[in-house]
Structures are given as structure tokens and as C-alpha cells.
PDB file of N, CA and C in Angstrom:
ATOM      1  N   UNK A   1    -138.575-162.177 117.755  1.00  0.00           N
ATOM      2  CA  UNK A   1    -137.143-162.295 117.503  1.00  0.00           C
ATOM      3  C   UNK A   1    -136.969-162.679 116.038  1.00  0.00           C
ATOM      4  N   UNK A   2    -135.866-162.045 115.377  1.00  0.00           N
ATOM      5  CA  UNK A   2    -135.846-162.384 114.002  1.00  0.00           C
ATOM      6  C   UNK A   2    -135.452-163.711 113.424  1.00  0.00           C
ATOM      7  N   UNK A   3    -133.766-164.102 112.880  1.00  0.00           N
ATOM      8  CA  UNK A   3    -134.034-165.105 112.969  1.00  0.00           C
ATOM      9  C   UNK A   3    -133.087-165.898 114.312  1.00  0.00           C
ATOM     10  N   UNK A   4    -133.080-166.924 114.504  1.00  0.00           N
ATOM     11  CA  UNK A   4    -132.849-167.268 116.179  1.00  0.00           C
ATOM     12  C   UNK A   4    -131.241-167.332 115.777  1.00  0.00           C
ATOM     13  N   UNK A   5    -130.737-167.540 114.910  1.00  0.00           N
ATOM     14  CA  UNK A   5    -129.192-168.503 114.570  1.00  0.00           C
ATOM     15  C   UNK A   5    -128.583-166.862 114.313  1.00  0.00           C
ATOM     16  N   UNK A   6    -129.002-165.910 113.515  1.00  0.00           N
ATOM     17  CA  UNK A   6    -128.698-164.969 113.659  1.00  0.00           C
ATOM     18  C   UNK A   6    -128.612-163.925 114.860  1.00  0.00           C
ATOM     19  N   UNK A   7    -129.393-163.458 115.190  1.00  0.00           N
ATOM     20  CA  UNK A   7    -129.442-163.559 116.840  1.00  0.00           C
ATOM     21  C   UNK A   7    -127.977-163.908 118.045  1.00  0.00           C
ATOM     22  N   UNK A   8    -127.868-165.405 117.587  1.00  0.00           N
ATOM     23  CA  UNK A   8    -127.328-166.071 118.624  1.00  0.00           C
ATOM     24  C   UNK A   8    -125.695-165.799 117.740  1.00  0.00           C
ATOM     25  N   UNK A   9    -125.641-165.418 116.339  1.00  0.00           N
ATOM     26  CA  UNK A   9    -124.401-165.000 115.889  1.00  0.00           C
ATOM     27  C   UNK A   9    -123.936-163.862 116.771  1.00  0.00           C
ATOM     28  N   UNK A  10    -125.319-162.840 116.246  1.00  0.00           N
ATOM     29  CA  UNK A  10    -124.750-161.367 117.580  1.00  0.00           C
ATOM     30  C   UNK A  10    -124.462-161.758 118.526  1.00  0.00           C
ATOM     31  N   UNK A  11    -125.117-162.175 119.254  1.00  0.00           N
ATOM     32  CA  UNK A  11    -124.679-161.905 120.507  1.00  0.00           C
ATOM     33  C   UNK A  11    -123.281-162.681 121.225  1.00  0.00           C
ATOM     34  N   UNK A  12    -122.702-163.673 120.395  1.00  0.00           N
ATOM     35  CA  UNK A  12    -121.630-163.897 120.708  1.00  0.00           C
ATOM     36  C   UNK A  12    -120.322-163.056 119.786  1.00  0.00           C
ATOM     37  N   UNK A  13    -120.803-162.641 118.927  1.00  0.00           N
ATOM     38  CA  UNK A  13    -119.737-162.155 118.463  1.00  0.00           C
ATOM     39  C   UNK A  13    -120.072-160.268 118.802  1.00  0.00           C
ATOM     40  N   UNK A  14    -120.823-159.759 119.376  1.00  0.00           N
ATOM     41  CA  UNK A  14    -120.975-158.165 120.100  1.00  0.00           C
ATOM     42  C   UNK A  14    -120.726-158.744 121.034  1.00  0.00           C
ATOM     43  N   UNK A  15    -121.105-159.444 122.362  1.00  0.00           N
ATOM     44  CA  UNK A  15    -120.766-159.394 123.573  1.00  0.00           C
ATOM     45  C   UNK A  15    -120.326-160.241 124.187  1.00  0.00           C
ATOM     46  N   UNK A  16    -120.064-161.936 124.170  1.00  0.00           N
ATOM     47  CA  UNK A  16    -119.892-162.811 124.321  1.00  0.00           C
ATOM     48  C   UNK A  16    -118.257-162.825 124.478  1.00  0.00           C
ATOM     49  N   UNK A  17    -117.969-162.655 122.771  1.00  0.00           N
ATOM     50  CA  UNK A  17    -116.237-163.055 122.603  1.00  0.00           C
ATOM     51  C   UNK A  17    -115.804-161.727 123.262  1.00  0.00           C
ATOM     52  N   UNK A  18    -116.097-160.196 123.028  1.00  0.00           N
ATOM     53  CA  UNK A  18    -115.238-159.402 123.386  1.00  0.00           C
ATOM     54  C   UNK A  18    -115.002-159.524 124.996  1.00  0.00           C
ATOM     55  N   UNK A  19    -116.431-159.888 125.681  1.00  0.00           N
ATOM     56  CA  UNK A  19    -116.401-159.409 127.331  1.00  0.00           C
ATOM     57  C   UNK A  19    -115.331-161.287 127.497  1.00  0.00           C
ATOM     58  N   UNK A  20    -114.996-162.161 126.919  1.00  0.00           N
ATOM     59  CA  UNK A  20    -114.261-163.053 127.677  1.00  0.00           C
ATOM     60  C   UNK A  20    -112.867-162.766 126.825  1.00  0.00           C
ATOM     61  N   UNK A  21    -112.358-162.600 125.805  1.00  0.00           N
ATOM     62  CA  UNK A  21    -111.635-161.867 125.159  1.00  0.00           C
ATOM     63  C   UNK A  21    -110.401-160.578 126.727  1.00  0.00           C
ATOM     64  N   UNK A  22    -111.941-160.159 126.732  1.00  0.00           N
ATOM     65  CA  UNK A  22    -111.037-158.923 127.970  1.00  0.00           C
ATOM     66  C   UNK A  22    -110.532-159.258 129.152  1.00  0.00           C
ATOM     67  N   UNK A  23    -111.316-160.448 129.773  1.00  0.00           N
ATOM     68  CA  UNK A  23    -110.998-161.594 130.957  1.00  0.00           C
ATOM     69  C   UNK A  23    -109.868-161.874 130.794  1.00  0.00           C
ATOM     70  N   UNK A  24    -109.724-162.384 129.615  1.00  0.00           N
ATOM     71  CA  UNK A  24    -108.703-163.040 129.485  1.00  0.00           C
ATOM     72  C   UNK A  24    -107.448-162.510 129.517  1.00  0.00           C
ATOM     73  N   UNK A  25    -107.406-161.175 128.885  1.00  0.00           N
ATOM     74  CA  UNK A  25    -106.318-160.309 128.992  1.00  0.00           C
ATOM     75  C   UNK A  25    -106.254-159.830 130.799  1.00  0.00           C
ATOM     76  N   UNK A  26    -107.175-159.580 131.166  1.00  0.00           N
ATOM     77  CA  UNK A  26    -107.165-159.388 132.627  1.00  0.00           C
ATOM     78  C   UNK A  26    -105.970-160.513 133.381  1.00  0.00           C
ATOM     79  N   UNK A  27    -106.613-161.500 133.520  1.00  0.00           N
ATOM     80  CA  UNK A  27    -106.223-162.848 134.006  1.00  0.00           C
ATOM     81  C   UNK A  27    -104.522-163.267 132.958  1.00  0.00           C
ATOM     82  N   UNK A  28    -104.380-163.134 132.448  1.00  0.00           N
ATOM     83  CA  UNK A  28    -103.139-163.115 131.627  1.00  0.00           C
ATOM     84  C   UNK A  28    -102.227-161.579 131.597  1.00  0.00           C
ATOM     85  N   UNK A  29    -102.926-160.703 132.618  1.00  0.00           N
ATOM     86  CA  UNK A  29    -101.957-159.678 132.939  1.00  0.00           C
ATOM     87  C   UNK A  29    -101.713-159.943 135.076  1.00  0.00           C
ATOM     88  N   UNK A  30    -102.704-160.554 134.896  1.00  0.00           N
ATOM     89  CA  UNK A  30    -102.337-161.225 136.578  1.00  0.00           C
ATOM     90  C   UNK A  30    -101.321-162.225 136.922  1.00  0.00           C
ATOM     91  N   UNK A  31    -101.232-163.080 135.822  1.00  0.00           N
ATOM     92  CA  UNK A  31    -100.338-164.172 136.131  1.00  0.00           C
ATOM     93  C   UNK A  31     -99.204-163.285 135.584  1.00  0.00           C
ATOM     94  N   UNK A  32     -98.734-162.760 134.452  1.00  0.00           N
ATOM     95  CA  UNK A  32     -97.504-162.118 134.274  1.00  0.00           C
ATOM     96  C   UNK A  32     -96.742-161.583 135.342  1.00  0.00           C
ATOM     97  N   UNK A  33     -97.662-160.502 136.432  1.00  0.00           N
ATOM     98  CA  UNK A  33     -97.359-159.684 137.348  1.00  0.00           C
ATOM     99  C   UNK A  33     -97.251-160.439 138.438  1.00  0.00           C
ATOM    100  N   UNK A  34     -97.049-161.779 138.265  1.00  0.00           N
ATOM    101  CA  UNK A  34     -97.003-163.145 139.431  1.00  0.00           C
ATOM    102  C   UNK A  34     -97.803-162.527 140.761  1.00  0.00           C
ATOM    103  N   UNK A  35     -99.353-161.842 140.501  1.00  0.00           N
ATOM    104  CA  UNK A  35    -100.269-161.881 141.485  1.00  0.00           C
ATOM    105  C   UNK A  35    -101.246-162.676 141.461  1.00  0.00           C
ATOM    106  N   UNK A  36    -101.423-163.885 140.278  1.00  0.00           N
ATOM    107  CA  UNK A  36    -102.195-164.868 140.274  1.00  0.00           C
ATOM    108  C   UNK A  36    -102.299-166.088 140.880  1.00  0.00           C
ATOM    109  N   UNK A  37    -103.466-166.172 141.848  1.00  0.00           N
ATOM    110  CA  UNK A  37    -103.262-167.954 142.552  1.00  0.00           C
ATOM    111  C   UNK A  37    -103.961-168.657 141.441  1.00  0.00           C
ATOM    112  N   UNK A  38    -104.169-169.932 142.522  1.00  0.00           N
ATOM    113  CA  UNK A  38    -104.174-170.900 141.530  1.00  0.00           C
ATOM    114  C   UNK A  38    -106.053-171.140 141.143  1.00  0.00           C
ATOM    115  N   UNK A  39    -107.040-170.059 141.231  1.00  0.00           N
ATOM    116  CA  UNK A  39    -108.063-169.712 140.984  1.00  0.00           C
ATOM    117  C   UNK A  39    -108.231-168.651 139.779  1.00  0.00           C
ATOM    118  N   UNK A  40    -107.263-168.065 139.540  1.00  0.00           N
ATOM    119  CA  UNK A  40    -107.062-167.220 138.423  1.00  0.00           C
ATOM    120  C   UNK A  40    -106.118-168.347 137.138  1.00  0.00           C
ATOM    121  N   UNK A  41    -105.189-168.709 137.967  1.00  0.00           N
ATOM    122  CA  UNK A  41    -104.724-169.645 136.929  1.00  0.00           C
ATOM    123  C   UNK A  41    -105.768-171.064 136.429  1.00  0.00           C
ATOM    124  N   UNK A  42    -106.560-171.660 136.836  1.00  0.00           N
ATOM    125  CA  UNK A  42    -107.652-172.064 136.292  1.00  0.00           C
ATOM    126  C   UNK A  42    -108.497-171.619 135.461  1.00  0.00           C
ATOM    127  N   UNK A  43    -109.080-170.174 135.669  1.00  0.00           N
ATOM    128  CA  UNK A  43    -110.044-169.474 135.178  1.00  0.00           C
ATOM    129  C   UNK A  43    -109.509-169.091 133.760  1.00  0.00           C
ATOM    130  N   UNK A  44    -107.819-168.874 133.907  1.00  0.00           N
ATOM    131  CA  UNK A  44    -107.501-168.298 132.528  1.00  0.00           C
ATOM    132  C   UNK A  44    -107.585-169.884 131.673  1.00  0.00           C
ATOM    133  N   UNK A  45    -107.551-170.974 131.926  1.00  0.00           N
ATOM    134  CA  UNK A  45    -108.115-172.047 131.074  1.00  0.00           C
ATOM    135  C   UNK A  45    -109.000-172.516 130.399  1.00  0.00           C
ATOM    136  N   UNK A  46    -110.167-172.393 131.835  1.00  0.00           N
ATOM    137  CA  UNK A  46    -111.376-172.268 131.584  1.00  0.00           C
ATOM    138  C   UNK A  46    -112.045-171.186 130.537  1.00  0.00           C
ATOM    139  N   UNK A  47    -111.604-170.308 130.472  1.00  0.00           N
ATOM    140  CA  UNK A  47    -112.099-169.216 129.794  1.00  0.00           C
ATOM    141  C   UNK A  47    -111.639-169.214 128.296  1.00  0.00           C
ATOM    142  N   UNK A  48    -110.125-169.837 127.925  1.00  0.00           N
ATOM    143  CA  UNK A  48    -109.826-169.798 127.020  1.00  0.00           C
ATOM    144  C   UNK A  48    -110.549-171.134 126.122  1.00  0.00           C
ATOM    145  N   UNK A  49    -110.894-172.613 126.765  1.00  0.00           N
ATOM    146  CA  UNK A  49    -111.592-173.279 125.963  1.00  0.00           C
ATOM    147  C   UNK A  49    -112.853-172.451 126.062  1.00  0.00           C
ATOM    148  N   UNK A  50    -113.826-171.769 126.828  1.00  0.00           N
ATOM    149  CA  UNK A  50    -114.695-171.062 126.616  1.00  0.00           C
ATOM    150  C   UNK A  50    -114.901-170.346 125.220  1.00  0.00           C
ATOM    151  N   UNK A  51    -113.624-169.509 125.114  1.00  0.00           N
ATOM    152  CA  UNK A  51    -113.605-168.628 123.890  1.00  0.00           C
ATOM    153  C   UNK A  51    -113.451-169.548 122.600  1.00  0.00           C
ATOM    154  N   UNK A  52    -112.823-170.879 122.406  1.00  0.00           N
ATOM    155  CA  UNK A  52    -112.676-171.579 121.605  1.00  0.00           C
ATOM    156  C   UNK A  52    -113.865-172.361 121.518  1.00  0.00           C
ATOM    157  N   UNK A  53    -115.004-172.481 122.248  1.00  0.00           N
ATOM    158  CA  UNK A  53    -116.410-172.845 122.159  1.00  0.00           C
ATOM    159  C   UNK A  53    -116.970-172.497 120.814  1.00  0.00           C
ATOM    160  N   UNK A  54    -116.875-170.904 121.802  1.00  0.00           N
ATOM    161  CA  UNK A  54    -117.744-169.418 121.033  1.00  0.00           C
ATOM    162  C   UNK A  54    -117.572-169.690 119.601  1.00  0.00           C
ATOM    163  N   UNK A  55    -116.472-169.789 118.966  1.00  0.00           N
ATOM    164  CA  UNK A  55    -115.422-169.806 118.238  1.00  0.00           C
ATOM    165  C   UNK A  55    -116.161-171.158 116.769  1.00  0.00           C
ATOM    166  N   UNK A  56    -116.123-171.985 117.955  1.00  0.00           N
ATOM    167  CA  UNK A  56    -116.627-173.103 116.900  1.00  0.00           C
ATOM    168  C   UNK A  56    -118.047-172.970 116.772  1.00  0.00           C
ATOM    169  N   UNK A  57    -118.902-172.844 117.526  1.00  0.00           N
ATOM    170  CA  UNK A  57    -120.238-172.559 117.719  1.00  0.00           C
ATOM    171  C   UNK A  57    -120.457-171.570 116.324  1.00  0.00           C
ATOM    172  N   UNK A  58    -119.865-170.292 116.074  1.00  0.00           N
ATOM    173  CA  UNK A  58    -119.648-169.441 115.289  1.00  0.00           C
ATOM    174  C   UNK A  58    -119.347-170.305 113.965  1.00  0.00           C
ATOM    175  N   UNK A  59    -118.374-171.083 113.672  1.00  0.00           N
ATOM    176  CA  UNK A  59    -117.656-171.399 112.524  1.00  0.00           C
ATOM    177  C   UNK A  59    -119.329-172.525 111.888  1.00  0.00           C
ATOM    178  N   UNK A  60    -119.949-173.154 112.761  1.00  0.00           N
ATOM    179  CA  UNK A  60    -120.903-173.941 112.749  1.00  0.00           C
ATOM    180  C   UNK A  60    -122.272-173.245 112.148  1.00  0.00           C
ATOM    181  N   UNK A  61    -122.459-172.252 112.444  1.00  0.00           N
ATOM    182  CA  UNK A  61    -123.086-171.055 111.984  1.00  0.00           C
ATOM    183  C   UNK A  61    -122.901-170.608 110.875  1.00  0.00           C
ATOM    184  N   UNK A  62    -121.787-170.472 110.407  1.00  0.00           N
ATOM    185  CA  UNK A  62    -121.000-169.747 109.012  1.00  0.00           C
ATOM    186  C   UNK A  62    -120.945-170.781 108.608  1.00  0.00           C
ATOM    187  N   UNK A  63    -120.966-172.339 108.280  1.00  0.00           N
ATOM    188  CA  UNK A  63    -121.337-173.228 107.604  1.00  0.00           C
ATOM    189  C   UNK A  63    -122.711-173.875 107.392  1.00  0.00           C
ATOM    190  N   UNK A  64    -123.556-172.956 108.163  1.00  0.00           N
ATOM    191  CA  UNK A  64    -125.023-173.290 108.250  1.00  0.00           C
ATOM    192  C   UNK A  64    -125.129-174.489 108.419  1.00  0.00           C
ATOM    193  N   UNK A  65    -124.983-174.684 109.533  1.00  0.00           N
ATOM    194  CA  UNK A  65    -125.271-176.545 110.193  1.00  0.00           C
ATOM    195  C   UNK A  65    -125.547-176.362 111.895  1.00  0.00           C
ATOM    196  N   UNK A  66    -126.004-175.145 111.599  1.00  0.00           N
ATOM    197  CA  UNK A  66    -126.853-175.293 113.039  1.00  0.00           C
ATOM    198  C   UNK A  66    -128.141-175.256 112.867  1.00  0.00           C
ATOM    199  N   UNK A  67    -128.666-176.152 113.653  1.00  0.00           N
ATOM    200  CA  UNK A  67    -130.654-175.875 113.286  1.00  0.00           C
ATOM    201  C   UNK A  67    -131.175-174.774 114.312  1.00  0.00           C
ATOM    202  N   UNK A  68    -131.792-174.514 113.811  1.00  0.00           N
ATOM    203  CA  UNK A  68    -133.121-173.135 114.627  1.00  0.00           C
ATOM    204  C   UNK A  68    -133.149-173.665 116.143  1.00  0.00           C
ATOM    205  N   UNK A  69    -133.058-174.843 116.444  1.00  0.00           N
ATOM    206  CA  UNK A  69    -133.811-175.694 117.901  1.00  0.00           C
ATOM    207  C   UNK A  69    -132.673-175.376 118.570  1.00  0.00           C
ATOM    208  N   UNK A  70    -131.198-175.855 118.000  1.00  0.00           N
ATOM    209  CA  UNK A  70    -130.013-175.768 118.517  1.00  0.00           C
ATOM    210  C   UNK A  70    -129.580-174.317 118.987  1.00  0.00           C
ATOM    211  N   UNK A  71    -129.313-173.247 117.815  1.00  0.00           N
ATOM    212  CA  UNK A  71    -129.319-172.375 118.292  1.00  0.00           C
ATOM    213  C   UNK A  71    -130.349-171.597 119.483  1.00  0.00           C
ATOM    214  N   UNK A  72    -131.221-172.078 119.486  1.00  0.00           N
ATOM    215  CA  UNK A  72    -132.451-171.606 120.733  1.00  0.00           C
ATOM    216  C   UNK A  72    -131.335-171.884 121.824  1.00  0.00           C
ATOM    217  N   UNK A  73    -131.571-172.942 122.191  1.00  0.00           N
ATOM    218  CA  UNK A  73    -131.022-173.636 123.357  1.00  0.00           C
ATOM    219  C   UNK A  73    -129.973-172.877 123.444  1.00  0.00           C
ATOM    220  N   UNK A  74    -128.181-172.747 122.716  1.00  0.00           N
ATOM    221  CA  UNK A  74    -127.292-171.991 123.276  1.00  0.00           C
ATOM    222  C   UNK A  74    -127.471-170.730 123.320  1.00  0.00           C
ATOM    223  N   UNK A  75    -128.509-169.760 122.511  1.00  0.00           N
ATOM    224  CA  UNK A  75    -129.421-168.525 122.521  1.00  0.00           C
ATOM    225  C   UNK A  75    -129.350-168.558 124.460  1.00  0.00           C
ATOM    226  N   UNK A  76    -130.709-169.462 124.106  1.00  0.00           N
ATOM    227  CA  UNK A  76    -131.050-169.503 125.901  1.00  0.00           C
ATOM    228  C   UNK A  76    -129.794-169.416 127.092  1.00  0.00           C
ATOM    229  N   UNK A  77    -129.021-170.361 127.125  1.00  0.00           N
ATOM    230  CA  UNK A  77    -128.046-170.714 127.646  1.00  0.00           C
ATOM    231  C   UNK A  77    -127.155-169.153 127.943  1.00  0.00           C
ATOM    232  N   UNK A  78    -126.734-168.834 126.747  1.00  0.00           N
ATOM    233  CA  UNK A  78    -126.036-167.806 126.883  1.00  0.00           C
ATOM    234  C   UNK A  78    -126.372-166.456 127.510  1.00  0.00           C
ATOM    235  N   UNK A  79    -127.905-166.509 127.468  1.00  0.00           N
ATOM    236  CA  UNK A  79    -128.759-164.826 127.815  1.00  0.00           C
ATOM    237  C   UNK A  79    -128.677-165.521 129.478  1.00  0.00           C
ATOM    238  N   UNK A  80    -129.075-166.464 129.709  1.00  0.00           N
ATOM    239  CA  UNK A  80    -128.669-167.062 131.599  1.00  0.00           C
ATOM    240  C   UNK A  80    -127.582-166.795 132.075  1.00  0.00           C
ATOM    241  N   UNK A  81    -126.828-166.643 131.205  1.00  0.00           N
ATOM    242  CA  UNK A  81    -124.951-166.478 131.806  1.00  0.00           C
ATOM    243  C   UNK A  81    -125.361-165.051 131.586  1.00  0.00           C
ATOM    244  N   UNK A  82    -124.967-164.375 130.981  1.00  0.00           N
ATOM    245  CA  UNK A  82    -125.742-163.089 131.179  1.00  0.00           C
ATOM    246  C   UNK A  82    -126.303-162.049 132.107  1.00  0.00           C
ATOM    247  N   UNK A  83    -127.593-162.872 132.320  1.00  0.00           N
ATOM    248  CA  UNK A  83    -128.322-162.069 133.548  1.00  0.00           C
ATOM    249  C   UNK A  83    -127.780-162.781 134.715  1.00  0.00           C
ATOM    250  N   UNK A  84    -127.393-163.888 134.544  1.00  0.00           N
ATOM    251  CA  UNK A  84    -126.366-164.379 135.944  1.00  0.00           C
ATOM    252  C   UNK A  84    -125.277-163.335 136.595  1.00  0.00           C
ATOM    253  N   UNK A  85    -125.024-162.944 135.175  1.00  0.00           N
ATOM    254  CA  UNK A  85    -123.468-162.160 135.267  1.00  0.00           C
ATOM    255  C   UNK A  85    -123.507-160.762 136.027  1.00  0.00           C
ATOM    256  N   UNK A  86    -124.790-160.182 135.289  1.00  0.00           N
ATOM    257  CA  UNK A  86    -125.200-158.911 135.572  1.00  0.00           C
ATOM    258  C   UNK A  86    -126.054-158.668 136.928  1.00  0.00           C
ATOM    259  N   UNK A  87    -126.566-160.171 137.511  1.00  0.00           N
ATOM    260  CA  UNK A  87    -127.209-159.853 138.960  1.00  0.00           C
ATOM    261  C   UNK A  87    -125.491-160.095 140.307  1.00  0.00           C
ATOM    262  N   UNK A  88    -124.561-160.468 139.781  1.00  0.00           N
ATOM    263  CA  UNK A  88    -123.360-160.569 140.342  1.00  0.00           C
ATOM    264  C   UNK A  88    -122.757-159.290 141.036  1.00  0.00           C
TER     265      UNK A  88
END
């Protein structure tokens, strides 16, 4: 793997932000159409501090103040949500 902080830039900013990005529009076209309970109306919360994670995680990155160890770990973290997502 090249370098790990880079890496862990891609993959939240190719697949990370867009696939919760689209959730979100999902879930914020559910509650509009008042077919959302109160499991969708959670999720659109959840998801939005999610994206504001991504977000800072990113900005932390672009100020180079993440270490190699750190990024591993949310690296790791994130490829688990992932193949979590994709055995779903």
C-alpha cells in the first residue's frame, strides 16, 4: 500500500462521502414525501454527523496532523464498514 494517509484520503473522498452523501438524499427525500418513520428519521442524523466525521477526518489530513498509525486504524475501520456493507 502506498502511502496509508493517502489511501485513507481516497477512499473517503471516492467512496465514503459520495455513497453517504446519496443516503442522505435518499432519507431526506423520504421524510419530505412524509413516508419516513422514526428509523429513517434517526438514520438521516446519524448519517449526517457521519458525513461531518468524514469531513473533519479529511480537513485533518489536509493539515497534515494525522500520523501513519492513526490513519491505519480509520483506513481499517472504514474497509470493515465496507465489506460489512457489501456482505448485507
Amino acid at each position: 500500500m502506498e502511502n496509508i494517509v493517502d489511501e485513507l484520503k481516497k477512499v473517503i473522498v471516492d467512496v465514503m462521502l459520495p455513497e453517504s452523501e446519496d443516503y442522505l438524499e435518499e432519507l431526506e427525500t423520504t421524510i419530505k414525501n412524509n413516508t419516513a418513520g422514526q428509523d429513517e428519521i434517526e438514520a438521516k442524523n446519524d448519517i449526517e454527523s457521519f458525513i461531518e466525521e468524514l469531513k473533519m477526518i479529511l480537513e485533518v489530513i489536509n493539515e497534515e496532523k494525522l500520523s501513519p498509525e492513526d490513519a491505519k486504524s480509520v483506513y481499517d475501520k472504514i474497509i470493515t464498514m465496507l465489506n460489512e456493507h457489501e456482505e448485507e
